[in-house]
PDB file of N, CA and C in Angstrom:
ATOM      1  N   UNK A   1     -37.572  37.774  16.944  1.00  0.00           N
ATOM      2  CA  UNK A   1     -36.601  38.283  16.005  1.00  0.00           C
ATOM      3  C   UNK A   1     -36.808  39.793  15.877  1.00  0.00           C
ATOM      4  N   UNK A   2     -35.379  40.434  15.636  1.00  0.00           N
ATOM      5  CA  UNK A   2     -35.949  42.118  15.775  1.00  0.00           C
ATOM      6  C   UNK A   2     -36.317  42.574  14.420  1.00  0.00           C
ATOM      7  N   UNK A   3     -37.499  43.630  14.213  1.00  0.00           N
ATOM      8  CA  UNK A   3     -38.144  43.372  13.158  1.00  0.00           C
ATOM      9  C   UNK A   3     -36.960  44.410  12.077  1.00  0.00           C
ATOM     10  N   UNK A   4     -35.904  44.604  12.635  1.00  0.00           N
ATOM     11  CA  UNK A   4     -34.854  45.378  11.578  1.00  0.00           C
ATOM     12  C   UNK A   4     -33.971  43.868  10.786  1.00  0.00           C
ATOM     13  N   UNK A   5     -33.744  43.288  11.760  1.00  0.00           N
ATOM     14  CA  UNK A   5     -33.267  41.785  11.120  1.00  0.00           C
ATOM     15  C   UNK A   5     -34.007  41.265   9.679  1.00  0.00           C
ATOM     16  N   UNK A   6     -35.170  41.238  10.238  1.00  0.00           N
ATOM     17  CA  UNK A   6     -36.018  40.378   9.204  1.00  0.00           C
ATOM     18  C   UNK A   6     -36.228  41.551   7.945  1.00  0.00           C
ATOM     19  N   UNK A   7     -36.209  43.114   8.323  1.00  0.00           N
ATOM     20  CA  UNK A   7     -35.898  43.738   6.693  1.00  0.00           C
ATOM     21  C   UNK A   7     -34.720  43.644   6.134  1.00  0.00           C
ATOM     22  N   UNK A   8     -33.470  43.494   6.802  1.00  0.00           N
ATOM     23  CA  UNK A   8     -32.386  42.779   6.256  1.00  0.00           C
ATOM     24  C   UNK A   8     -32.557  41.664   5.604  1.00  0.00           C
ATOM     25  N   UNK A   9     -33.147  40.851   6.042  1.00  0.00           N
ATOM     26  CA  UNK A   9     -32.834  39.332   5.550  1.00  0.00           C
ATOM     27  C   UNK A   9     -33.516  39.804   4.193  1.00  0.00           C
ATOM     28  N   UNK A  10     -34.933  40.173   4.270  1.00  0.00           N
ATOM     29  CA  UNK A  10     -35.966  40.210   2.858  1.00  0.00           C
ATOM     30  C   UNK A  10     -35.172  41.160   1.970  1.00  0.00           C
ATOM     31  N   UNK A  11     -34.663  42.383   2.208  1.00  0.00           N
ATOM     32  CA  UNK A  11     -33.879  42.788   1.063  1.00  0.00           C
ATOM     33  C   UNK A  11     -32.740  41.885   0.437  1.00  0.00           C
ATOM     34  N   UNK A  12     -31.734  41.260   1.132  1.00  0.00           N
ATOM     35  CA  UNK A  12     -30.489  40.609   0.994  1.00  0.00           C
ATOM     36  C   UNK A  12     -31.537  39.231   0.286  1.00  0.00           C
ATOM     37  N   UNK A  13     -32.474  38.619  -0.142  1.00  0.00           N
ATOM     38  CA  UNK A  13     -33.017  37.831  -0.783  1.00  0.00           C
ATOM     39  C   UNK A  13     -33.641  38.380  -1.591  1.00  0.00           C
ATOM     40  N   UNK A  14     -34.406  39.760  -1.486  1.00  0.00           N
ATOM     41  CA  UNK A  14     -34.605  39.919  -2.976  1.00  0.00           C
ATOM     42  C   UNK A  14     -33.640  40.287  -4.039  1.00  0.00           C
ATOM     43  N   UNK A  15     -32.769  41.304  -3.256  1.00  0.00           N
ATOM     44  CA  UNK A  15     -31.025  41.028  -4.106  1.00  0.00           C
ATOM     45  C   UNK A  15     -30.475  40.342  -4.435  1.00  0.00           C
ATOM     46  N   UNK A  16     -29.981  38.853  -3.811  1.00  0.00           N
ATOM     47  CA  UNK A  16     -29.481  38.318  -4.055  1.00  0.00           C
ATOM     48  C   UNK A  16     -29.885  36.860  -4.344  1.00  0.00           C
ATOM     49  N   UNK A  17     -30.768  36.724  -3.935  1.00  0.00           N
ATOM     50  CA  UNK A  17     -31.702  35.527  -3.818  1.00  0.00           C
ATOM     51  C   UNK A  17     -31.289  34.383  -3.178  1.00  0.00           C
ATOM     52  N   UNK A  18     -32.584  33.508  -2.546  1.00  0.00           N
ATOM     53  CA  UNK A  18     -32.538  32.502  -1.621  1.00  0.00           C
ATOM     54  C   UNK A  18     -31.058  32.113  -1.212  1.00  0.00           C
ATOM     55  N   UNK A  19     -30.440  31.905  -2.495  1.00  0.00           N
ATOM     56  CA  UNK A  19     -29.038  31.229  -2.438  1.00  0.00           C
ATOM     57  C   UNK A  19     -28.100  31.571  -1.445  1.00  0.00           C
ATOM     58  N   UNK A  20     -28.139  32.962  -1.159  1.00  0.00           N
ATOM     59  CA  UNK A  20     -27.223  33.693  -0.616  1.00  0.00           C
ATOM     60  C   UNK A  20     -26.922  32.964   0.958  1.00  0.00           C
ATOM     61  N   UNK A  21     -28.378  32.796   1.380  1.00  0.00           N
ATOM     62  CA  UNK A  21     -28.737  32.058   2.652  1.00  0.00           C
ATOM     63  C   UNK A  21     -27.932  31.199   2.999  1.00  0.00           C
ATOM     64  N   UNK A  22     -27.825  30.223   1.808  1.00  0.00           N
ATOM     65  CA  UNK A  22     -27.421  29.042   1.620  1.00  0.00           C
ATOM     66  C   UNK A  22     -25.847  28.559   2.260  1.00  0.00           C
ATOM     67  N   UNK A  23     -25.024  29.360   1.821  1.00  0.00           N
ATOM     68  CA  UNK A  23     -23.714  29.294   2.230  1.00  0.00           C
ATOM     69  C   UNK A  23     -22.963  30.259   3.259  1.00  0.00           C
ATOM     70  N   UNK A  24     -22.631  29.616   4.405  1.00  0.00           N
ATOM     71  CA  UNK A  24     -22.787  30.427   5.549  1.00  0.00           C
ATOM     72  C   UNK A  24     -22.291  31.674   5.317  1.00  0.00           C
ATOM     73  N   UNK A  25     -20.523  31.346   4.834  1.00  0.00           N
ATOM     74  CA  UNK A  25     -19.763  32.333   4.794  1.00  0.00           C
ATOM     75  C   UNK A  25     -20.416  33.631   4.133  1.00  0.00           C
ATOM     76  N   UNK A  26     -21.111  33.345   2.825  1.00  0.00           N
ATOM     77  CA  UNK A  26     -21.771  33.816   2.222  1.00  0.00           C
ATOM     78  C   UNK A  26     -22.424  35.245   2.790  1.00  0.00           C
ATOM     79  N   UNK A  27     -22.903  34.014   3.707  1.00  0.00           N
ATOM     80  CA  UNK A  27     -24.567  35.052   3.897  1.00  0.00           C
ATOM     81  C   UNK A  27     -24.041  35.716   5.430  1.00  0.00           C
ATOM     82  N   UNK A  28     -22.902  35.067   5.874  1.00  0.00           N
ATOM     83  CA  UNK A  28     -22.727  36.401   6.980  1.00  0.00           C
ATOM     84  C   UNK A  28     -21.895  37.582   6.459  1.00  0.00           C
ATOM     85  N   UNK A  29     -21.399  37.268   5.523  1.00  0.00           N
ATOM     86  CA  UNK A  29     -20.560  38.889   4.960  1.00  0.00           C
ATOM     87  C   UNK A  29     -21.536  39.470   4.322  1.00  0.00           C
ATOM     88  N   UNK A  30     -22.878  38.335   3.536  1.00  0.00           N
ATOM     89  CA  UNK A  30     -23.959  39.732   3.111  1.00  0.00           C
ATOM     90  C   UNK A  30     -24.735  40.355   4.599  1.00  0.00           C
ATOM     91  N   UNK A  31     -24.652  39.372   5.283  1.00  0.00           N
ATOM     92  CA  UNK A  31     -25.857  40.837   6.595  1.00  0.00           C
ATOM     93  C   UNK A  31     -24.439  40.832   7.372  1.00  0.00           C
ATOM     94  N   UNK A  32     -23.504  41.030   7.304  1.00  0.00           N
ATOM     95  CA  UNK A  32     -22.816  42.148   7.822  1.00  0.00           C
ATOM     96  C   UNK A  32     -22.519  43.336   6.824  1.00  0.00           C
ATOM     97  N   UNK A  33     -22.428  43.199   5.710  1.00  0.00           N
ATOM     98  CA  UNK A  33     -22.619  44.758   4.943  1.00  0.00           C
ATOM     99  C   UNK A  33     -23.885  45.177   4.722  1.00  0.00           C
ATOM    100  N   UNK A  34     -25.232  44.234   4.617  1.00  0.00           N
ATOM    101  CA  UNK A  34     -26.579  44.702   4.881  1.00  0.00           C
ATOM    102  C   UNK A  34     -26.855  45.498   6.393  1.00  0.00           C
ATOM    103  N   UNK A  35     -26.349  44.635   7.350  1.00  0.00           N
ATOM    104  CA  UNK A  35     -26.726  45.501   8.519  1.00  0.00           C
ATOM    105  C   UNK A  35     -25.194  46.673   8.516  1.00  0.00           C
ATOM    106  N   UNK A  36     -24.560  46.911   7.961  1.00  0.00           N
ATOM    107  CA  UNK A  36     -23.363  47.718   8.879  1.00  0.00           C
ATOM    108  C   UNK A  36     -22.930  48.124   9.525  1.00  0.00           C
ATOM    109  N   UNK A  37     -22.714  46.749  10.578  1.00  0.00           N
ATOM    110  CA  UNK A  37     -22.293  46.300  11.606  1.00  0.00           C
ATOM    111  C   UNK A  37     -23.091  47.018  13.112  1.00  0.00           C
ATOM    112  N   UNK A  38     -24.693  47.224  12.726  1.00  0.00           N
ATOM    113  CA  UNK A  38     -25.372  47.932  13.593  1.00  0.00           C
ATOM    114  C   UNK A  38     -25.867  47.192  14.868  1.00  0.00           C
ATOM    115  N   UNK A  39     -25.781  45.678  14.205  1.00  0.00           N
ATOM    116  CA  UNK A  39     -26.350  44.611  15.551  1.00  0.00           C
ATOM    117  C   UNK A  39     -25.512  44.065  16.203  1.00  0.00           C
ATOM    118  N   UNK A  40     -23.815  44.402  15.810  1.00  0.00           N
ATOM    119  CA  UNK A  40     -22.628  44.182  17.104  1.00  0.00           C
ATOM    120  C   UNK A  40     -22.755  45.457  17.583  1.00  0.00           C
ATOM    121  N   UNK A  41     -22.887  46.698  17.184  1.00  0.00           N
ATOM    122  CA  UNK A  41     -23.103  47.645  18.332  1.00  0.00           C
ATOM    123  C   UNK A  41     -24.206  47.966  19.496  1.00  0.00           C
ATOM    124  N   UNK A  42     -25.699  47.378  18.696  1.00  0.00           N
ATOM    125  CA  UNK A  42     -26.560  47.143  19.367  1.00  0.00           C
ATOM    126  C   UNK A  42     -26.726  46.031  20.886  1.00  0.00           C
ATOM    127  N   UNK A  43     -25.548  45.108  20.488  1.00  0.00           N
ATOM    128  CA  UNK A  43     -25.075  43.920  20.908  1.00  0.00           C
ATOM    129  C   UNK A  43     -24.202  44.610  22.384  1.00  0.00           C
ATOM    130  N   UNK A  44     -23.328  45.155  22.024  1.00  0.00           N
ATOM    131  CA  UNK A  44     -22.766  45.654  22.904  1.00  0.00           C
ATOM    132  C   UNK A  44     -23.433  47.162  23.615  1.00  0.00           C
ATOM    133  N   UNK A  45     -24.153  47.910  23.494  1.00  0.00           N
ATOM    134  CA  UNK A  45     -24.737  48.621  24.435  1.00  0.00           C
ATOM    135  C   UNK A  45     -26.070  47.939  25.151  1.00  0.00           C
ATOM    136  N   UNK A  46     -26.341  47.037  24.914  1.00  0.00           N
ATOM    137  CA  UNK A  46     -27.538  46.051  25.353  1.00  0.00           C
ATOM    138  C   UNK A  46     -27.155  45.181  26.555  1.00  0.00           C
ATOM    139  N   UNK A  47     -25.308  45.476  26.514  1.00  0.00           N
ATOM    140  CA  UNK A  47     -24.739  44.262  27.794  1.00  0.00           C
ATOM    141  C   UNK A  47     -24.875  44.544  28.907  1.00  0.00           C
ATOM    142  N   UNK A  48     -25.507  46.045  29.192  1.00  0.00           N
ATOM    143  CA  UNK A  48     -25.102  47.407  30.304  1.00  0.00           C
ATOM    144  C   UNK A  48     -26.403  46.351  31.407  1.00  0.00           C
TER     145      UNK A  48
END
């Protein structure tokens, strides 16, 4: 796991707590405004 992921995840749970996890929809619109939108760009220069 990349270790920028996992400080996403631990902030977005101490903010918001466990729960957030919980519900997908949820928790992908929180780590897509936690990450802002840095791991679809990472995603796509990584395809080269």
């Amino acid at each position: 796991m990349c270790p920028q992921f996992a400080v996403i995840v631990e902030k977005l749970v101490s903010e918001r707590g466990k729960s957030a996890l919980i519900d997908p929809a949820k928790c992908k619109a929180y780590l897509a405004d936690y990450a802002q939108n840095e791991f679809k760009k990472s995603a796509v220069d990584d395809s080269d």
